[in-house]
Protein backbone atom coordinates (compact mmCIF):
# COMPACT_ATOMS: atom_id res chain seq x y z
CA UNK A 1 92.45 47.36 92.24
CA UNK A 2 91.70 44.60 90.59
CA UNK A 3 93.95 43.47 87.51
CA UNK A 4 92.49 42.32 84.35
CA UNK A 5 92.07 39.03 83.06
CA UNK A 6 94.43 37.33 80.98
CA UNK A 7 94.05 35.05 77.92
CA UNK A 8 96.75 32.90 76.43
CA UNK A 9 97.94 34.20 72.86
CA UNK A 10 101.28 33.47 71.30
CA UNK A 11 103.59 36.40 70.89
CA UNK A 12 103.97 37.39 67.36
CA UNK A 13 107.31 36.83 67.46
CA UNK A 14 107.13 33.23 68.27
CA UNK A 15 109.61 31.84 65.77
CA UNK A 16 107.99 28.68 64.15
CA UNK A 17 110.66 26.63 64.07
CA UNK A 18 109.10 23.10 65.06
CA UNK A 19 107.92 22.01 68.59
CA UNK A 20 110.83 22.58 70.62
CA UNK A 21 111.20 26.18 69.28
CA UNK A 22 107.52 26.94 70.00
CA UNK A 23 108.05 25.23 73.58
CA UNK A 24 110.70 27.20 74.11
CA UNK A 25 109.22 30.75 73.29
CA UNK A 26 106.58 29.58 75.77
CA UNK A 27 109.12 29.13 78.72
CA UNK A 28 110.89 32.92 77.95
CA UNK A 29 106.94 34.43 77.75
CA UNK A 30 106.44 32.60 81.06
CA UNK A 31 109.60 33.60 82.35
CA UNK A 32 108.98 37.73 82.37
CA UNK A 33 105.14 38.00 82.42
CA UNK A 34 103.38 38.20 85.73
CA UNK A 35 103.12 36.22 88.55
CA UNK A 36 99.50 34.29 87.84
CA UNK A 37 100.95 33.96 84.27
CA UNK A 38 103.96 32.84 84.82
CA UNK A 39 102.66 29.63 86.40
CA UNK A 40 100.10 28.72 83.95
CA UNK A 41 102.22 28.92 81.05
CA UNK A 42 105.63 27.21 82.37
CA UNK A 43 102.84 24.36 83.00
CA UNK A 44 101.74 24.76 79.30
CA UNK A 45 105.45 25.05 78.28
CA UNK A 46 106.33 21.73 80.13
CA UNK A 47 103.23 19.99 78.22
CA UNK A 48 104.25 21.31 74.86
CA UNK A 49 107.75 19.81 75.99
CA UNK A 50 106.01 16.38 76.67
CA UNK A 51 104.08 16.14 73.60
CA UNK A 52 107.20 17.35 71.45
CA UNK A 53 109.70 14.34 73.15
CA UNK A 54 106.48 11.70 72.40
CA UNK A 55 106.52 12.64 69.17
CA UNK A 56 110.01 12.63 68.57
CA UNK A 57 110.00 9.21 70.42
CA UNK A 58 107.61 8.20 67.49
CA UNK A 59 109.63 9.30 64.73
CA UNK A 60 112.67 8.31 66.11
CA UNK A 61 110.93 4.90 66.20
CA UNK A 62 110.11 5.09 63.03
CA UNK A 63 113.01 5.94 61.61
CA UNK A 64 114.68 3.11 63.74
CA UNK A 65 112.60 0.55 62.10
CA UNK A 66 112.89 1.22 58.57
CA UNK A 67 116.53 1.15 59.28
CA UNK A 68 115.92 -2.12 60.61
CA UNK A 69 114.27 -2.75 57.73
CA UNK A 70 116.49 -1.87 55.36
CA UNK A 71 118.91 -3.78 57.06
CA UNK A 72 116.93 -6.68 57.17
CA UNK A 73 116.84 -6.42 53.26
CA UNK A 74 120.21 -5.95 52.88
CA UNK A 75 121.38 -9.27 54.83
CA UNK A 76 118.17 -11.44 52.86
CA UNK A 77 120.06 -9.73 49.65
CA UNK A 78 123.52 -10.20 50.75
CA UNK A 79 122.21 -14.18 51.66
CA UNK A 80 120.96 -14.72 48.66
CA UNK A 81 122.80 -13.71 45.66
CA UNK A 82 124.63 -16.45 43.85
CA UNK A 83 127.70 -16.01 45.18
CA UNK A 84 129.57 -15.54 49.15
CA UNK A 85 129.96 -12.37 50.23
CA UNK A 86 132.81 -11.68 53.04
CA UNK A 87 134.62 -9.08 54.75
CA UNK A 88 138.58 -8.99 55.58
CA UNK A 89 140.45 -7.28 57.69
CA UNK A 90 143.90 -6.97 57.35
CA UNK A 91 146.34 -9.21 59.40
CA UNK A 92 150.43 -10.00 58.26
CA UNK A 93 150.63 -12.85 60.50
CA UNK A 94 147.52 -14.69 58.48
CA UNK A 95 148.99 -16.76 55.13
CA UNK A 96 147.19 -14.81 52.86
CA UNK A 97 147.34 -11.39 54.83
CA UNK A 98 143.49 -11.33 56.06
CA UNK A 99 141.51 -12.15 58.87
CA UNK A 100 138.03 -13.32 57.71
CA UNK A 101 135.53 -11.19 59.62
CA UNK A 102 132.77 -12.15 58.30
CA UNK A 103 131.57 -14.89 55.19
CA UNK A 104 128.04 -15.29 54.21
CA UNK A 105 126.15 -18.40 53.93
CA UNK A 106 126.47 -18.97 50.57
CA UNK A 107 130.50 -20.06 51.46
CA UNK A 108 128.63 -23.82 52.32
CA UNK A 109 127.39 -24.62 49.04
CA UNK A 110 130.64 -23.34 47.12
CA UNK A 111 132.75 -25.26 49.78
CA UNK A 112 131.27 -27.22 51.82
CA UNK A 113 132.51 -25.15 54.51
CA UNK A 114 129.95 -23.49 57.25
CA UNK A 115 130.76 -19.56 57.11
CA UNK A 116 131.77 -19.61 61.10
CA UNK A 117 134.40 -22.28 60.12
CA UNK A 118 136.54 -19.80 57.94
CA UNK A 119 135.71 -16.88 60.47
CA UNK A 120 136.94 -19.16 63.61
CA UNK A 121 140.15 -20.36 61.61
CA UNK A 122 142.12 -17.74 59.93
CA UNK A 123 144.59 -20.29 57.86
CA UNK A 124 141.22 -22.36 56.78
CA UNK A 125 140.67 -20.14 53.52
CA UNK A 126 144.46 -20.03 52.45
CA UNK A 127 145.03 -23.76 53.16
CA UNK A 128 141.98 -24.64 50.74
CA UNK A 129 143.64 -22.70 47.99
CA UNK A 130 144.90 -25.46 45.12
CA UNK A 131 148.62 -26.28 45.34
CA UNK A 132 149.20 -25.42 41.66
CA UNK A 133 146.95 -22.00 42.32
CA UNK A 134 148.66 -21.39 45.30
CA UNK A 135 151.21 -18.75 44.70
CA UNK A 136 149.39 -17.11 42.28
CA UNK A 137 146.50 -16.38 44.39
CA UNK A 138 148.56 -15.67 47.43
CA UNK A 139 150.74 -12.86 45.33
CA UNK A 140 146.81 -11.61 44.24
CA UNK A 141 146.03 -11.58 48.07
CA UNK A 142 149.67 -9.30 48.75
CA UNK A 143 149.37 -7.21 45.98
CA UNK A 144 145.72 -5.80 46.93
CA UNK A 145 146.93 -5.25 50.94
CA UNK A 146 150.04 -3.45 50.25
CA UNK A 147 148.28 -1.56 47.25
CA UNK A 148 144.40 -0.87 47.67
CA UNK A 149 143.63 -2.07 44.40
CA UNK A 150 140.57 -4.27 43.84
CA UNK A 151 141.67 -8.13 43.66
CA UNK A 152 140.59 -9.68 40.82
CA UNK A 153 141.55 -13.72 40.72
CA UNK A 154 140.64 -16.60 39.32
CA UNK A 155 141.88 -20.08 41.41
CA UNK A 156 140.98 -23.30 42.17
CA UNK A 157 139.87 -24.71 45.86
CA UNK A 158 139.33 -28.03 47.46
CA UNK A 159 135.86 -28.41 48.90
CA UNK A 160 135.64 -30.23 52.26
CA UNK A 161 135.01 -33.88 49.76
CA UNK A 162 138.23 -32.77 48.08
CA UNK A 163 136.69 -31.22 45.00
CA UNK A 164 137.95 -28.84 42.99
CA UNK A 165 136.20 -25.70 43.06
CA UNK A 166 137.20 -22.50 40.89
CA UNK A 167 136.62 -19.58 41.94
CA UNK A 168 136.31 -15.95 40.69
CA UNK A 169 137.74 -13.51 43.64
CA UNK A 170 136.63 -9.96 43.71
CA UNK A 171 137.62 -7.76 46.43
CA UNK A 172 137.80 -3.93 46.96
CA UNK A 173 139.32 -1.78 49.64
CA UNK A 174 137.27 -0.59 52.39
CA UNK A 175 137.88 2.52 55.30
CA UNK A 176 140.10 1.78 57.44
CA UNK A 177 139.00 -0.45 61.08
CA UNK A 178 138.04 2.81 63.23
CA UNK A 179 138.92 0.08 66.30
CA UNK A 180 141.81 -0.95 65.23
CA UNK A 181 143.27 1.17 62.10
CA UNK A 182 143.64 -1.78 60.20
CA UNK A 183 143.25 -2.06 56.46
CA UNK A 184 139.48 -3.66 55.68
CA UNK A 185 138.33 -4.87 52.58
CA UNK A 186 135.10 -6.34 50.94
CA UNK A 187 134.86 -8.98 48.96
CA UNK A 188 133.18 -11.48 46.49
CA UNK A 189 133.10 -15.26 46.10
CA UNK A 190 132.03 -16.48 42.94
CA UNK A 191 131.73 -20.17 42.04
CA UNK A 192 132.80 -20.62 38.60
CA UNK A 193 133.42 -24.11 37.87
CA UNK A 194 130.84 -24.86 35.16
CA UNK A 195 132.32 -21.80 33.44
CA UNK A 196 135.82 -23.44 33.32
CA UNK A 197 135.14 -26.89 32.35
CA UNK A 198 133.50 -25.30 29.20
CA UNK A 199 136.14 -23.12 28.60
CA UNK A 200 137.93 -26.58 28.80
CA UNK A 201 135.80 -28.59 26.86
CA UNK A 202 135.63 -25.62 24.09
CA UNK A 203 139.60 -25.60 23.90
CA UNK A 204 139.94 -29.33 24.09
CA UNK A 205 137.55 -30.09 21.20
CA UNK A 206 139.28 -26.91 18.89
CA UNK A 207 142.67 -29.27 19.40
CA UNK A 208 141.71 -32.76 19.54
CA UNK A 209 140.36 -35.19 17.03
CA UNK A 210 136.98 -35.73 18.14
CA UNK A 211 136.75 -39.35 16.81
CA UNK A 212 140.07 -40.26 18.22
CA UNK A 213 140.47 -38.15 20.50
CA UNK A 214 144.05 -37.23 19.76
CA UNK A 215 145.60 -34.01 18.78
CA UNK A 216 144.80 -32.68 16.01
CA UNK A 217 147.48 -31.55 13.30
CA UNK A 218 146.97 -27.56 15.35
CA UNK A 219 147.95 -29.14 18.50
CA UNK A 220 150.48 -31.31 16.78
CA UNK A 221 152.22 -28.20 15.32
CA UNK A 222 152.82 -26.61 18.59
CA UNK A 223 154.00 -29.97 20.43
CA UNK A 224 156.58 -29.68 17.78
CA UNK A 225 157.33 -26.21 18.31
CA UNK A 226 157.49 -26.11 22.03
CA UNK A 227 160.27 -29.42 21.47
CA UNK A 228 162.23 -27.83 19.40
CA UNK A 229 162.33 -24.72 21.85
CA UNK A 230 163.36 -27.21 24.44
CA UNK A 231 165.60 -29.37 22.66
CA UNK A 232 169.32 -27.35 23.32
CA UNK A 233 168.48 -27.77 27.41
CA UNK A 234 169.17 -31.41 27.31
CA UNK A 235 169.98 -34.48 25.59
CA UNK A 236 168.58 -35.85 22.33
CA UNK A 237 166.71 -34.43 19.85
CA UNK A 238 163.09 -34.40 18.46
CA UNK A 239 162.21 -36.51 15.74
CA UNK A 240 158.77 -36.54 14.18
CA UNK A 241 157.05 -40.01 12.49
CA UNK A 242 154.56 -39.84 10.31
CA UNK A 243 151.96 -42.56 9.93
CA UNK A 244 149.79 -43.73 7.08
CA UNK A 245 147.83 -46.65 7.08
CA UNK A 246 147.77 -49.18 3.86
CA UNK A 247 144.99 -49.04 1.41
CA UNK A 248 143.05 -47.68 4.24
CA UNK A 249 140.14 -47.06 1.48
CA UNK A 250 139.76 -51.01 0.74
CA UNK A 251 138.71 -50.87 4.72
CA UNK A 252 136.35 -48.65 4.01
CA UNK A 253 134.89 -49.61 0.86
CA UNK A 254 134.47 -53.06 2.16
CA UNK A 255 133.13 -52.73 5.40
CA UNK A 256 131.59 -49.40 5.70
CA UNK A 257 132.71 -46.28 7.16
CA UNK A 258 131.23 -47.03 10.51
CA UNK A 259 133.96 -50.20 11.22
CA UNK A 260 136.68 -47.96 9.57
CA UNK A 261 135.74 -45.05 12.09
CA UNK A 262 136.37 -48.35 15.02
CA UNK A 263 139.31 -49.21 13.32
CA UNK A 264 141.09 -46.30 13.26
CA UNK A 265 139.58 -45.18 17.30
CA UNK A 266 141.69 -48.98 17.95
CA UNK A 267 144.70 -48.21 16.02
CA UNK A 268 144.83 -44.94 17.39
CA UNK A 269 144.86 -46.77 21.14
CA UNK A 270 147.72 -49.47 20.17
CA UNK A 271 150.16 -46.42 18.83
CA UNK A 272 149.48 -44.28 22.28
CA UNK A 273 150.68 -47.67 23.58
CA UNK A 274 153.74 -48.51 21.40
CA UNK A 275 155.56 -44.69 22.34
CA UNK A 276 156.32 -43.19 25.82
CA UNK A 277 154.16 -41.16 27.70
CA UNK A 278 156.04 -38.09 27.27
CA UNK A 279 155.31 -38.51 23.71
CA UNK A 280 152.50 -37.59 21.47
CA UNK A 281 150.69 -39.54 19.32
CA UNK A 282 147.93 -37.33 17.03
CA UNK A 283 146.04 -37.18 13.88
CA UNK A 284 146.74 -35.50 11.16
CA UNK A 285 143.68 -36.33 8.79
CA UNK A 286 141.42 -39.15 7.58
CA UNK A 287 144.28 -42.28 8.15
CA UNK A 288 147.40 -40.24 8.64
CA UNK A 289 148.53 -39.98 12.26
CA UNK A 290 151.68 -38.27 13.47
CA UNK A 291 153.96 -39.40 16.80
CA UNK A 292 156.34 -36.38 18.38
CA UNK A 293 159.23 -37.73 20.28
CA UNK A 294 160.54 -35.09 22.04
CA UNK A 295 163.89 -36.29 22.54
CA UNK A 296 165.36 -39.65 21.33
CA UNK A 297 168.80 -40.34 21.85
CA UNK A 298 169.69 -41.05 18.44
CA UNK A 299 168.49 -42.25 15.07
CA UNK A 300 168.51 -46.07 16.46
CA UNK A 301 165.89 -45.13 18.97
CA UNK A 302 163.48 -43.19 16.43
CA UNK A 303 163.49 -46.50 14.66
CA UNK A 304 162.72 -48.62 17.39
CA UNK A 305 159.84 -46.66 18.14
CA UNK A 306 158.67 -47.07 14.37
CA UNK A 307 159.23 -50.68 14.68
CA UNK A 308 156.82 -51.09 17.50
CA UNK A 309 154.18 -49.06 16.21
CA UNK A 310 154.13 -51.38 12.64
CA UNK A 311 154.28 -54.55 15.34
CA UNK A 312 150.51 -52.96 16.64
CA UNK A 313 149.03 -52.37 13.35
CA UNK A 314 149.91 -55.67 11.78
CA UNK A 315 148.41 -57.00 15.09
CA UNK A 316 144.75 -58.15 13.74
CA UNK A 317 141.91 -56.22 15.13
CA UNK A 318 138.27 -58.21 15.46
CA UNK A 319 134.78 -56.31 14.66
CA UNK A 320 131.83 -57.81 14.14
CA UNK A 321 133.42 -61.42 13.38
CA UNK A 322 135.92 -60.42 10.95
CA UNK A 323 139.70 -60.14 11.09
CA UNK A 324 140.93 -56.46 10.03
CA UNK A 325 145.15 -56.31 9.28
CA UNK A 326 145.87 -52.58 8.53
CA UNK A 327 149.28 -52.25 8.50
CA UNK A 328 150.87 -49.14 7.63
CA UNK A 329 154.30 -47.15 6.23
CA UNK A 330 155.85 -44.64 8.74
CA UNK A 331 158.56 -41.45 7.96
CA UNK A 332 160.53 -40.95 10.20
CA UNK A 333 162.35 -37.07 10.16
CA UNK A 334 165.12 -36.09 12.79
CA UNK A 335 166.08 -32.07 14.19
CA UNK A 336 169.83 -33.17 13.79
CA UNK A 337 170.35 -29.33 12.97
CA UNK A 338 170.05 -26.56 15.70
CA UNK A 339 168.41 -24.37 13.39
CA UNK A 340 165.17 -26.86 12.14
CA UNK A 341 161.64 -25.14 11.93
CA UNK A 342 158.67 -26.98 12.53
CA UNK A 343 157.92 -26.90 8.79
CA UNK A 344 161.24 -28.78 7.79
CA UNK A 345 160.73 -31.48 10.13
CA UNK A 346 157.09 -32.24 9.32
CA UNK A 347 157.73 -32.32 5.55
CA UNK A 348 160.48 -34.36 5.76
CA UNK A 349 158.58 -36.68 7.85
CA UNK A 350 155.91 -36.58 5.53
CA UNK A 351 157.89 -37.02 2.66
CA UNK A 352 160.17 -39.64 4.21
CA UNK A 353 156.48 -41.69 4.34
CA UNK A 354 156.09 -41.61 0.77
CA UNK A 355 159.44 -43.04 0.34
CA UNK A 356 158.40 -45.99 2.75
CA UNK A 357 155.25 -46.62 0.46
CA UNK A 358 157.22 -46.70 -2.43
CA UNK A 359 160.06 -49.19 -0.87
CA UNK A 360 156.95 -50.99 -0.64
CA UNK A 361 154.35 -50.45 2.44
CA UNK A 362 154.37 -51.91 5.98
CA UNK A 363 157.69 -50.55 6.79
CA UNK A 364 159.17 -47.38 7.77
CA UNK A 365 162.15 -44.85 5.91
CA UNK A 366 164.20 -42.37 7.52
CA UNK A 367 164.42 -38.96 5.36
CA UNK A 368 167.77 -38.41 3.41
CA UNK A 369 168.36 -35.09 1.51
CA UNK A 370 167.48 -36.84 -2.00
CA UNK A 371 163.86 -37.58 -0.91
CA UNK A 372 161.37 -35.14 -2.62
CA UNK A 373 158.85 -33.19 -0.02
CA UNK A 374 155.39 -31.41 -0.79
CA UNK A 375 155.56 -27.49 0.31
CA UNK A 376 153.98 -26.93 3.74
CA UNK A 377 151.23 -25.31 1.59
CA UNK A 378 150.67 -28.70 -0.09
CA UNK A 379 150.94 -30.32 3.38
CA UNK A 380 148.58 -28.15 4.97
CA UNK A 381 146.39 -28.18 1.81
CA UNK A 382 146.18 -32.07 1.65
CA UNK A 383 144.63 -32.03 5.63
């Protein structure tokens, strides 16, 4: 008897859960139907098997390349931000406790350094690190390891020329190595240099004289303080001078502000030449200058000091063919007292001035208890 012909129809209860589920039902079907059948539909089943893996192959393609992709983007944006990016992992017998294992390009510009240079040499990075930055940094760089907690530092480096290069450090801790079960961590690099040297410049010019140059009665103050904090861990004591020059406004009046402003940037020169350089000379206001000697043996040496600073001023000083004497009268105020503030020693210095103008200019006093003294309102007032 002849058996009846057979056309190819997917069970209902072909689950549709993607190729390789369909292929699959195909293979059981094939499996228990007849003999003719069976043969015709493993064939189909191995087809549908094919055409699933090819198009699997695609996507897996697919999905390989816009990894790719997005990896490519990633390196062009770790490359090219303003700043080196790097990767540490962690290592006790390295100075600073990490093994670079990676450091992007950027490294070069900030350093001068090519990025394999730090990777090949682990004690490259630390030995850069400023002398006078270098413990700081390095207790930055321990802290994080032993810790976990992001690094946040601010040092200086020396380029490959020798430049100094700040830096703002920025690192955060990573998984653990899965090779080795070392500590990892990720970092930033930024070059902040120009930052600094404004910060500088912006704190210089709040407590310097900008015609001068020297401090200005702010920084003055604290000189004195900071002396006077120091003064019971050695020998000597501070003494203060103050400075006026004579009839300054005849200067002025008869040649013009403009050679007055020379004439005091010269005088201002020869009296950061008459003292020590441990001492500081600075302005006060308009002709008034101030000199902090932050520890003088004795009385005798506060005067010698005075006595070469009148020697410069009465020294003539040429501009624009004429012959300018300025003289001046100096006060001269010691801390003989452990308990002294800053305010007591700067009025008596400034009072100890007047007395010198009174005794007659162009020479110097030393205060005495009898000398009257303006308030450090008035002084402060009078600037």
């Amino acid at each position: 008897m002849d058996r009846p012909a057979h056309r190819l129809t997917l069970p209902d209860s072909l689950p549709v859960v993607g190729l390789f589920g369909g292929a699959l039902g195909l293979v059981a079907v094939a499996l228990v139907g007849e003999a003719p059948v069976r043969i015709g539909l493993a064939a189909l089943a191995f087809a549908v098997v094919i055409a699933s893996g090819a198009i699997l192959v695609r996507r897996l393609r697919s999905a390989t390349a816009r990894v790719e992709e997005a990896g490519s983007r990633l390196q062009v944006l770790v490359e090219h931000v303003p700043a080196a990016v790097y990767i540490d992992l962690q290592d006790p017998d390295v100075t600073d406790g990490g093994r670079l294992g990676y450091m992007s390009p950027q490294v070069t510009a900030i350093l001068g350094f090519r990025p394999n240079e730090f990777v090949d040499d682990p004690e490259l990075w630390p030995s850069r690190i400023h002398p006078d930055d270098r413990d700081v940094a390095l207790a930055a760089y321990a802290d994080h390891w032993r810790t976990g907690e992001p690094l946040r530092a601010e040092y200086r480096m020396l380029g490959r020329d020798g430049t100094e290069v700040w830096v703002r450090d920025e690192a955060y801790a990573m998984a653990d190595d899965a090779r080795t079960g070392k500590r990892m961590s990720q970092g930033l690099l930024i070059d902040i240099t120009d930052r600094k040297r404004l910060e500088s410049k912006l704190i210089h010019d709040a407590l310097h004289d900008p015609l001068t140059g020297l401090a200005n009665r702010v920084l003055v103050r604290d000189h004195v303080e900071r002396a006077l904090a120091r003064q019971g861990r050695g020998l000597g004591v501070v003494a203060v001078l103050f400075v006026d020059l004579d009839d300054f406004k005849h200067v002025n009046d008869s040649y013009g502000h403009p050679v007055g402003d020379e004439i005091l940037v010269q005088v201002a020169a020869r009296m950061v030449d008459a003292v020590r350089a441990e001492d500081v000379v600075g302005r006060q206001s308009g002709d008034e200058f101030a000199v902090v000697l932050e520890r003088v043996a004795n009385q005798g040496e506060a005067i010698l000091a005075a006595e070469r600073i009148l020697r410069e001023l009465r020294r003539p000083i040429v501009l624009g063919g004429h012959s300018i004497v300025v003289g001046g009268s100096i006060g001269i105020a010691l801390a003989a007292e452990h308990d002294v503030t800053v305010e007591d020693l700067v009025t008596r210095a400034d009072g100890a001035m007047y007395a010198a103008k009174a005794e007659g200019k162009g020479t110097y006093a030393v205060y005495e208890s009898r000398m009257p003294t303006r308030t450090w309102t008035e002084l402060e007032a009078a600037g």
